[in-house]
N, C-alpha and C. Protein backbone atom coordinates (compact mmCIF):
# COMPACT_ATOMS: atom_id res chain seq x y z
N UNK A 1 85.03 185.88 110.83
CA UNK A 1 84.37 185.45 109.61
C UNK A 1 83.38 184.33 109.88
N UNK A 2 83.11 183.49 110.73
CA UNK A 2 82.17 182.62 111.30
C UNK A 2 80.88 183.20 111.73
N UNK A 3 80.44 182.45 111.64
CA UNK A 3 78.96 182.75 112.21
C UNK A 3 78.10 181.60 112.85
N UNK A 4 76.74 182.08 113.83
CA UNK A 4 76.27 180.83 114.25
C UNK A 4 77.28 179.39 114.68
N UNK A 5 78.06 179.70 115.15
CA UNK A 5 79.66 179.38 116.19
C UNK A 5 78.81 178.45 116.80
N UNK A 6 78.30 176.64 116.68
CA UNK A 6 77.98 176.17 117.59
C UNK A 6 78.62 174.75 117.76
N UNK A 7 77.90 174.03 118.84
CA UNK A 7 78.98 173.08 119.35
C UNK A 7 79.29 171.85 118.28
N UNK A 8 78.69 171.94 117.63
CA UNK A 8 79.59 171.06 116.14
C UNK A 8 80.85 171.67 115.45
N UNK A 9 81.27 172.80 116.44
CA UNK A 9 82.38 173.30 116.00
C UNK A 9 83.56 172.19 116.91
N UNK A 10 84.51 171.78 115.86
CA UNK A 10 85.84 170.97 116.22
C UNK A 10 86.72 170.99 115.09
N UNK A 11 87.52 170.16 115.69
CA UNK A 11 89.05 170.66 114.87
C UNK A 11 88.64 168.75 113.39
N UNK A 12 88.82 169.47 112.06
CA UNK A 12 89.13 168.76 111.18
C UNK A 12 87.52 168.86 110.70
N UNK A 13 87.83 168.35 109.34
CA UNK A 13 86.40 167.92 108.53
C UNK A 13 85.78 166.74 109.12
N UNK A 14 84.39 166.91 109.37
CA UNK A 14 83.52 165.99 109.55
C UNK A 14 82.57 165.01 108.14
N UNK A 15 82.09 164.43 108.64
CA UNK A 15 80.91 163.36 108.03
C UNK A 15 79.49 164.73 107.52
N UNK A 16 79.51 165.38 108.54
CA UNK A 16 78.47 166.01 108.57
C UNK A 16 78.85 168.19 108.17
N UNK A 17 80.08 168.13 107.98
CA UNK A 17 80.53 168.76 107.10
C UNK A 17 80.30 169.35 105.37
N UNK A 18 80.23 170.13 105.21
CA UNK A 18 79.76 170.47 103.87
C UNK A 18 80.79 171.69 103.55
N UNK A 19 81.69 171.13 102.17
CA UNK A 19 82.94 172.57 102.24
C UNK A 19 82.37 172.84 100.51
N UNK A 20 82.33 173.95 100.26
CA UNK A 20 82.01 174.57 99.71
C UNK A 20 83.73 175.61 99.05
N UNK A 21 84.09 175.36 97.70
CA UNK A 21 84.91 175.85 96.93
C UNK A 21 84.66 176.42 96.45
N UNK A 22 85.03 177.97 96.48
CA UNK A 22 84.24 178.99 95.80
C UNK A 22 85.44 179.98 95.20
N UNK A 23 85.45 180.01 93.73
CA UNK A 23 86.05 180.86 93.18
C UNK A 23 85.19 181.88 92.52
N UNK A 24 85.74 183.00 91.83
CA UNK A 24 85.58 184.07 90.94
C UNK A 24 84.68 183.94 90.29
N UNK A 25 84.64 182.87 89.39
CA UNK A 25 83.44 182.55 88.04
C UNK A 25 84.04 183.56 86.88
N UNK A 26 83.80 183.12 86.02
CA UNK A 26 84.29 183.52 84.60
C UNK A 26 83.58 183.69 83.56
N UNK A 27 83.55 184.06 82.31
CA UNK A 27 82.63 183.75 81.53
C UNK A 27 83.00 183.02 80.18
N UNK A 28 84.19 182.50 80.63
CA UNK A 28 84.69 181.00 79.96
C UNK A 28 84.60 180.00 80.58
N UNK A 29 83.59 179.55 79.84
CA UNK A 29 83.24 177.72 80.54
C UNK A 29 84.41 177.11 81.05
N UNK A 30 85.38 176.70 79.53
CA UNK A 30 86.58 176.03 80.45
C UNK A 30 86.91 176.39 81.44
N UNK A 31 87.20 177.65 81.91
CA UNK A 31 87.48 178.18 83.20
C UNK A 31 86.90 177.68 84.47
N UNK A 32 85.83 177.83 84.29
CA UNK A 32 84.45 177.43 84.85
C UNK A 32 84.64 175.86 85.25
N UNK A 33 84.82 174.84 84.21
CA UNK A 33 84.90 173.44 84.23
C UNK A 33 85.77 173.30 85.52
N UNK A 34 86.96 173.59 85.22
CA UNK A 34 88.25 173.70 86.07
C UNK A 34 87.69 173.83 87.56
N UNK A 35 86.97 174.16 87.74
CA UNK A 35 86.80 174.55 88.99
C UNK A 35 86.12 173.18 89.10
N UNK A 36 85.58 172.39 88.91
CA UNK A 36 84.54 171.52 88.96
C UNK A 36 85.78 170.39 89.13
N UNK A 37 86.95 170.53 87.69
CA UNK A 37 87.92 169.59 87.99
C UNK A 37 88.91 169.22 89.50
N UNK A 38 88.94 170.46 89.66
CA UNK A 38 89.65 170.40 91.29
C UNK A 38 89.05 170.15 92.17
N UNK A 39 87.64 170.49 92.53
CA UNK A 39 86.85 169.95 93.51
C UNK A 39 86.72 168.53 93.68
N UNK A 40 86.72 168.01 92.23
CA UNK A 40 87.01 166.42 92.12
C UNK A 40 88.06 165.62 92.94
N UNK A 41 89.23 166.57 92.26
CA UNK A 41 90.34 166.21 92.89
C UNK A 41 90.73 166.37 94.21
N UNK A 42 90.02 167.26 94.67
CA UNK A 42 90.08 167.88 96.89
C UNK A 42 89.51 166.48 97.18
N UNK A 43 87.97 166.78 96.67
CA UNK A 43 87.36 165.00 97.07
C UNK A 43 87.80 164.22 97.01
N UNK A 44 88.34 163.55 96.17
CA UNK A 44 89.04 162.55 96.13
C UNK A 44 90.08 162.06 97.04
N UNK A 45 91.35 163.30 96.93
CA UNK A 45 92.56 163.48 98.09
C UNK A 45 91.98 163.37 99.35
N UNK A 46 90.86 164.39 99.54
CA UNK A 46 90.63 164.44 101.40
C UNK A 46 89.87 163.42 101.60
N UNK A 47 88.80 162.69 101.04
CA UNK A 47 88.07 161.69 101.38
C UNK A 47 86.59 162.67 101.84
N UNK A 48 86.65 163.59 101.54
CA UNK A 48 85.59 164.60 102.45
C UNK A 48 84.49 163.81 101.74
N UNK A 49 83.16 164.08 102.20
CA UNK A 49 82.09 163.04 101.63
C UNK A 49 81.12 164.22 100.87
N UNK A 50 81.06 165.94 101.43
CA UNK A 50 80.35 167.01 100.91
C UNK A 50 81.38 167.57 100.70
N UNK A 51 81.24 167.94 99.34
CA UNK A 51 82.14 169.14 98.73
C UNK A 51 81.90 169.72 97.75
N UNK A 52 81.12 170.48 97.36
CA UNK A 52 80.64 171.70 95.98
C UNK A 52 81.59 172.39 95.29
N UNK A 53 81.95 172.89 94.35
CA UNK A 53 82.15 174.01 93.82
C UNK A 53 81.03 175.27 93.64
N UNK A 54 81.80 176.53 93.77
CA UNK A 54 80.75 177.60 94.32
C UNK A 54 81.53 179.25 92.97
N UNK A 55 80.65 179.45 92.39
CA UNK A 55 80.93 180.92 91.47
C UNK A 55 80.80 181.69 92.20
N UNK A 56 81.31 183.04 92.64
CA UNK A 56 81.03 183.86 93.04
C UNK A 56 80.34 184.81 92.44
N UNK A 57 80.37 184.79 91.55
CA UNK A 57 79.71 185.62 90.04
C UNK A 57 79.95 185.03 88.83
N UNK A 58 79.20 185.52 88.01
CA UNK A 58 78.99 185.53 86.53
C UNK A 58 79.13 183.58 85.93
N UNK A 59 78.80 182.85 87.06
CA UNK A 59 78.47 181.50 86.42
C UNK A 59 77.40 180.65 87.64
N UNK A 60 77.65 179.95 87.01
CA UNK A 60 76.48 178.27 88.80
C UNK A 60 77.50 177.66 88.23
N UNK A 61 77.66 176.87 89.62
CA UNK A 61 76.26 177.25 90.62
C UNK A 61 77.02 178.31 91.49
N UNK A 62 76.01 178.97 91.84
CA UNK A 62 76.30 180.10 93.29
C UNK A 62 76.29 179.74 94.44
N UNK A 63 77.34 180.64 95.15
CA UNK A 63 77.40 179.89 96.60
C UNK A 63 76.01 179.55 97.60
N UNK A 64 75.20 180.19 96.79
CA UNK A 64 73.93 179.92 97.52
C UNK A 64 73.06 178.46 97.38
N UNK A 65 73.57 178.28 95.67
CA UNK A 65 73.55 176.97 95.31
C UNK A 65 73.91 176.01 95.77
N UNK A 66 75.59 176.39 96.17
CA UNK A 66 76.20 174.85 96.69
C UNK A 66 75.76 174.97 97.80
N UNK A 67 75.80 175.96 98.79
CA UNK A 67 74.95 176.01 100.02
C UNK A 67 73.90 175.04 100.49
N UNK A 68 73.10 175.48 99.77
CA UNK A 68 71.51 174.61 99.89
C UNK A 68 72.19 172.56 99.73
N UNK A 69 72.95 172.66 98.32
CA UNK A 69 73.25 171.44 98.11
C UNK A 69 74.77 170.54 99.32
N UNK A 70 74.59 171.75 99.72
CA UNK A 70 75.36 170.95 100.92
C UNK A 70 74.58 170.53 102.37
N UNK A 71 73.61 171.14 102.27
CA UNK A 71 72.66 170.91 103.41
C UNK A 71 71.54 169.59 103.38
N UNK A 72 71.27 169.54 101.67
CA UNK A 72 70.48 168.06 100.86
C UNK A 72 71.09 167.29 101.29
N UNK A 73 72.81 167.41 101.09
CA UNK A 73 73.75 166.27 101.28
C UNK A 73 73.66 165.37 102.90
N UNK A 74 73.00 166.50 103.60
CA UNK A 74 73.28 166.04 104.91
C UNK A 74 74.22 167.39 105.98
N UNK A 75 74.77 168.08 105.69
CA UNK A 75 75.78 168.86 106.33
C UNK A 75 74.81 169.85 106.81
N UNK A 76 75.59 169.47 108.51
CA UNK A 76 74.93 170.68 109.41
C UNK A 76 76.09 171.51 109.86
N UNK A 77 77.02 171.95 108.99
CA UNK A 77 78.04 172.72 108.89
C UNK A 77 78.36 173.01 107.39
N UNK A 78 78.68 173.83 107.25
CA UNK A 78 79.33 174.50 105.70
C UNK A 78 80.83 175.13 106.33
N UNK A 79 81.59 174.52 105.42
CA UNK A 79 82.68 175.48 105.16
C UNK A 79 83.15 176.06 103.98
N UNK A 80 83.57 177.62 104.10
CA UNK A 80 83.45 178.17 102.15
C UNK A 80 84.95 178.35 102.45
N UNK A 81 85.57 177.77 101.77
CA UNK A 81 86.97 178.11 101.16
C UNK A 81 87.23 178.33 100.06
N UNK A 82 87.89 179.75 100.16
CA UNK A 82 87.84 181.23 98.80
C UNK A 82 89.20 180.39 97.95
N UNK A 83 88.94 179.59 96.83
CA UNK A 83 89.68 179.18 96.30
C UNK A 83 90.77 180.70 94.98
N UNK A 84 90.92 182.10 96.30
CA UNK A 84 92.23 183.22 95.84
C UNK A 84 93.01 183.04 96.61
N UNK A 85 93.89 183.93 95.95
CA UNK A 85 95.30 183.66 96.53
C UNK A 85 95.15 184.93 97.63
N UNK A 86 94.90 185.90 97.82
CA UNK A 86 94.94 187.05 98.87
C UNK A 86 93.36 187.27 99.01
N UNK A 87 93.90 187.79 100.30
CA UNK A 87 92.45 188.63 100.92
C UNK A 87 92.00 189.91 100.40
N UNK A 88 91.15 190.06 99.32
CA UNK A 88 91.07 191.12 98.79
C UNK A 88 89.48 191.50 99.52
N UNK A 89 88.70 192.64 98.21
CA UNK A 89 87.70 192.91 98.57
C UNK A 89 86.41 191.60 98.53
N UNK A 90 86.56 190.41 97.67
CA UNK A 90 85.65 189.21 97.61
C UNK A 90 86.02 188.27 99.08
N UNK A 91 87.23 188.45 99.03
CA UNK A 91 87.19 187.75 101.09
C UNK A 91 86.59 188.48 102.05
N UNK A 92 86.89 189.71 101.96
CA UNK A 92 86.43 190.96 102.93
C UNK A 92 84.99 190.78 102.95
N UNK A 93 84.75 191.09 101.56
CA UNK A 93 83.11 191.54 101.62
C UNK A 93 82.08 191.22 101.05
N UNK A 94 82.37 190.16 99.82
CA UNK A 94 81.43 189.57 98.55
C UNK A 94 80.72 188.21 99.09
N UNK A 95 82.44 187.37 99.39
CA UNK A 95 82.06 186.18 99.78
C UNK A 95 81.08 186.07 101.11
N UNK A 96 81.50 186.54 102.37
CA UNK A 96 80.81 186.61 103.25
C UNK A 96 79.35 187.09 103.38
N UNK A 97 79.10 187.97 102.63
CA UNK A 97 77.67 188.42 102.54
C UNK A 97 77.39 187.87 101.20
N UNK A 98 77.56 186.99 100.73
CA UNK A 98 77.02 185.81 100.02
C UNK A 98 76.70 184.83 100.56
N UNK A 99 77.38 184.63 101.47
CA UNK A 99 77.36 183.13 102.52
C UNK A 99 76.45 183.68 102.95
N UNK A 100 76.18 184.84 103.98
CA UNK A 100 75.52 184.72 105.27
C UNK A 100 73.82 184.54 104.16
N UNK A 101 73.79 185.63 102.94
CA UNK A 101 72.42 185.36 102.35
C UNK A 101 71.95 183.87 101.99
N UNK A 102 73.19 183.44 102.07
CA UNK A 102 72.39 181.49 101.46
C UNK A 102 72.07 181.48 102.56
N UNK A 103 73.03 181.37 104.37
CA UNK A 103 72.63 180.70 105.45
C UNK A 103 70.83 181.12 105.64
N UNK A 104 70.78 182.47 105.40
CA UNK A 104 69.48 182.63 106.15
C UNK A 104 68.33 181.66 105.72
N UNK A 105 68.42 181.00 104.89
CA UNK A 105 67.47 180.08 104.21
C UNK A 105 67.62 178.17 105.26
N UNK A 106 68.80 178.65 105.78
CA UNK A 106 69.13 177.45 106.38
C UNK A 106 68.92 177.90 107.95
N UNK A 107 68.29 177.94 108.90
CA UNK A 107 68.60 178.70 109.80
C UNK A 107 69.12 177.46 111.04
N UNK A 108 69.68 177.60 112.02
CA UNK A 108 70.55 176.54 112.87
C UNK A 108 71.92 176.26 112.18
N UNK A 109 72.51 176.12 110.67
CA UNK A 109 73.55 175.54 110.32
C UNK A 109 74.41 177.10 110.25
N UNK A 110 75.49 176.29 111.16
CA UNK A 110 76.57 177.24 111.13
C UNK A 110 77.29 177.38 109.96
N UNK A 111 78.30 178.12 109.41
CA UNK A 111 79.07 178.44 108.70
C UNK A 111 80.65 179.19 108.80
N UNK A 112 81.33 178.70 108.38
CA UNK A 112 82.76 179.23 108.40
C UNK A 112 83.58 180.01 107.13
N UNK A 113 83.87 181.15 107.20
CA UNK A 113 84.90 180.98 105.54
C UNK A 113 86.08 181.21 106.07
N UNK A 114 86.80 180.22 105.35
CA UNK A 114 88.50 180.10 105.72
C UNK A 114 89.32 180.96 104.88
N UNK A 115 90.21 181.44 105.21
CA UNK A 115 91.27 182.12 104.39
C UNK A 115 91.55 181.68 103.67
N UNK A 116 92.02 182.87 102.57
CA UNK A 116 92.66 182.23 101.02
C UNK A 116 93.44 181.81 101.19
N UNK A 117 93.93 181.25 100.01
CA UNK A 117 95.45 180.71 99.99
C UNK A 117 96.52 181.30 100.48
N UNK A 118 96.61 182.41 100.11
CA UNK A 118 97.69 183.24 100.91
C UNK A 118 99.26 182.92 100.77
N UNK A 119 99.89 183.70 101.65
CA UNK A 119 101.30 183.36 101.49
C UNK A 119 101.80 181.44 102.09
N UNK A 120 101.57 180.47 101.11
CA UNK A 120 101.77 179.40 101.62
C UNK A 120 103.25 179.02 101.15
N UNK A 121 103.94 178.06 102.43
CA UNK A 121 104.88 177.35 101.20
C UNK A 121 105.09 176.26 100.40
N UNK A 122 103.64 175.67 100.53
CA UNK A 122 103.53 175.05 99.42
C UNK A 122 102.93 175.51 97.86
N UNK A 123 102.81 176.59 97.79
CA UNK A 123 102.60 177.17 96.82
C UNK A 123 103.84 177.38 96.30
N UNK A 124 104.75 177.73 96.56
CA UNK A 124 106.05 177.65 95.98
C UNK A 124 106.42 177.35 95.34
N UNK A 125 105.89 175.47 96.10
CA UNK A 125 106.26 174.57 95.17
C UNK A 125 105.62 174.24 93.76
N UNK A 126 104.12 174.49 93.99
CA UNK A 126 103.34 174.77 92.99
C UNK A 126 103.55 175.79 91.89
N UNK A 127 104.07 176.43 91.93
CA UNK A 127 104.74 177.84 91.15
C UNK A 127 105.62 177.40 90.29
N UNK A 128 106.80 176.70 90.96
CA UNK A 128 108.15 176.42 90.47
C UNK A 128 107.46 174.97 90.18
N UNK A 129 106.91 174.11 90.20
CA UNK A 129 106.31 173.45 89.28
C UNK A 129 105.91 173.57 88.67
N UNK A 130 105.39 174.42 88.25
CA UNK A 130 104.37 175.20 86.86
C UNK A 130 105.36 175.72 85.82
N UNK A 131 106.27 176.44 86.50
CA UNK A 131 107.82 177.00 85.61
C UNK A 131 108.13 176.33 84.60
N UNK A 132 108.83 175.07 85.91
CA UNK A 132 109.39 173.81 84.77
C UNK A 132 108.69 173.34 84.14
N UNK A 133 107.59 172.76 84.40
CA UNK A 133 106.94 172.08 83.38
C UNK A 133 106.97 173.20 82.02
N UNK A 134 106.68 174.48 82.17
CA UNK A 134 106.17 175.15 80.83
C UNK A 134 107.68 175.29 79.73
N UNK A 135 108.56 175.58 81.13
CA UNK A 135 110.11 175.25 80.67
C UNK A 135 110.17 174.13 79.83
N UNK A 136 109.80 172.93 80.15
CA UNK A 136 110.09 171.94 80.17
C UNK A 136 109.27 171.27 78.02
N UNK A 137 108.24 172.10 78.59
CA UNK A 137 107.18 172.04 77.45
C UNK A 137 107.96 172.75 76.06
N UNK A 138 108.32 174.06 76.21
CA UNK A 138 108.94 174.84 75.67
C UNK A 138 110.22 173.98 74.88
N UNK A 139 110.93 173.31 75.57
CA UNK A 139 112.25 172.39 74.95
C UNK A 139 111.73 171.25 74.77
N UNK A 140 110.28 170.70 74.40
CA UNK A 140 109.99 169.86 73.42
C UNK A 140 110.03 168.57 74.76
N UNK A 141 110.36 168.62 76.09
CA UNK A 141 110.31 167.27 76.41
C UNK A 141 109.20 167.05 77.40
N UNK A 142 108.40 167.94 77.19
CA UNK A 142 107.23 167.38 78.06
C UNK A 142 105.60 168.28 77.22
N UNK A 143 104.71 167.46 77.85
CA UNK A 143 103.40 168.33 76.50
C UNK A 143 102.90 169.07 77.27
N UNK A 144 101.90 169.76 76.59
CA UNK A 144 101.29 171.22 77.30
C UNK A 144 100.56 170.73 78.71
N UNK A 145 100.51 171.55 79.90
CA UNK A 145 99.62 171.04 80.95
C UNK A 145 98.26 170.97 80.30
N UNK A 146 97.11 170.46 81.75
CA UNK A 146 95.79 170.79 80.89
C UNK A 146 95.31 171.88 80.66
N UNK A 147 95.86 173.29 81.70
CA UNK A 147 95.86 174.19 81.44
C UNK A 147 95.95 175.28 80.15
N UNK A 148 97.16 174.91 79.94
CA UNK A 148 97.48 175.32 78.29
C UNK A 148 97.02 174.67 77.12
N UNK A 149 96.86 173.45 77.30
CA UNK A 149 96.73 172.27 75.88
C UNK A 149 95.71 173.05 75.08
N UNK A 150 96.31 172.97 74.23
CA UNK A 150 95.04 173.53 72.64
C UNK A 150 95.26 174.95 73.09
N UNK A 151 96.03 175.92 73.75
CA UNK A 151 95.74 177.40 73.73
C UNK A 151 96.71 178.12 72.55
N UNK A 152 98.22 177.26 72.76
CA UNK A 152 99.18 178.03 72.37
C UNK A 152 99.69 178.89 72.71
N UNK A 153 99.63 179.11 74.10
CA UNK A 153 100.02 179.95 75.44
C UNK A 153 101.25 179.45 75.89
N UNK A 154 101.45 178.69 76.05
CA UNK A 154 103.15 177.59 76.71
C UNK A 154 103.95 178.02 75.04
N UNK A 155 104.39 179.19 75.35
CA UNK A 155 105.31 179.24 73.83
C UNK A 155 106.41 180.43 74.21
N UNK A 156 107.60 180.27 73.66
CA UNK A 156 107.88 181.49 74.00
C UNK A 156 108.10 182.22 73.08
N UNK A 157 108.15 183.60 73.46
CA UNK A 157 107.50 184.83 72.43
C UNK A 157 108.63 185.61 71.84
């Protein structure tokens, strides 16, 4: 899944790094926002200094977008991490020939896309955190995530 493989390739995020978060895209804004909210939050946690959010469709910015704006930033590397859970046909075949069409505009900067999320076990924990809390919401002692708040979705039926 790499391309243009050159010697700024090493182990961990760099200064000169540019990671690029690229989900689905939606055609609900909130949805949409969300994505913008977590990228906040990666930044923040990793300290990374370039980091975009990237639509794969049906919103912006496009990975071609954050692309370019990771290269303004300074980054003579991109990394796209497919913010799904499996390797479907958008890991296989959307994302990558999305990437490689932004790179050609960049020519020398390499690019990487990392695997989805996949079978992790910290997702687990993330899961069974999500449970309880909605559990938790449900018996009145905790309030809706931000996820749910204002949907009326955390209810049981």
């Amino acid at each position: 899944m790499a391309s243009s493989i050159s010697s700024n390739v090493g182990i961990g995020v760099g200064d000169k790094d540019g990671v690029i978060i690229v989900d689905h895209g939606s055609r609900r804004k909130e949805s949409n926002l969300m994505l913008n909210e977590f990228v906040n939050m990666f930044r923040d946690k990793t300290g990374y200094k370039i980091v975009e959010p990237a639509h794969m469709e049906l919103a912006e910015p496009s990975i071609r977008d954050a692309f370019s704006l990771c290269i303004q930033k300074g980054a003579n590397r991109v990394i796209v991490s497919p913010f799904f859970l499996f390797p479907g046909r958008h890991w296989h075949q959307d994302i990558p020939s999305l990437t490689a069409e932004a790179a050609k505009d960049h020519p020398g900067v390499s690019y990487i896309i990392t695997a989805p999320l996949g079978l992790h076990e910290k997702l687990v924990d993330v899961v069974n955190d999500r449970i309880n809390h909605c559990l938790s919401h449900v018996a009145g002692d905790a309030d809706a995530c931000a996820v749910c708040a204002g949907t009326d979705k955390c209810r049981l039926n």
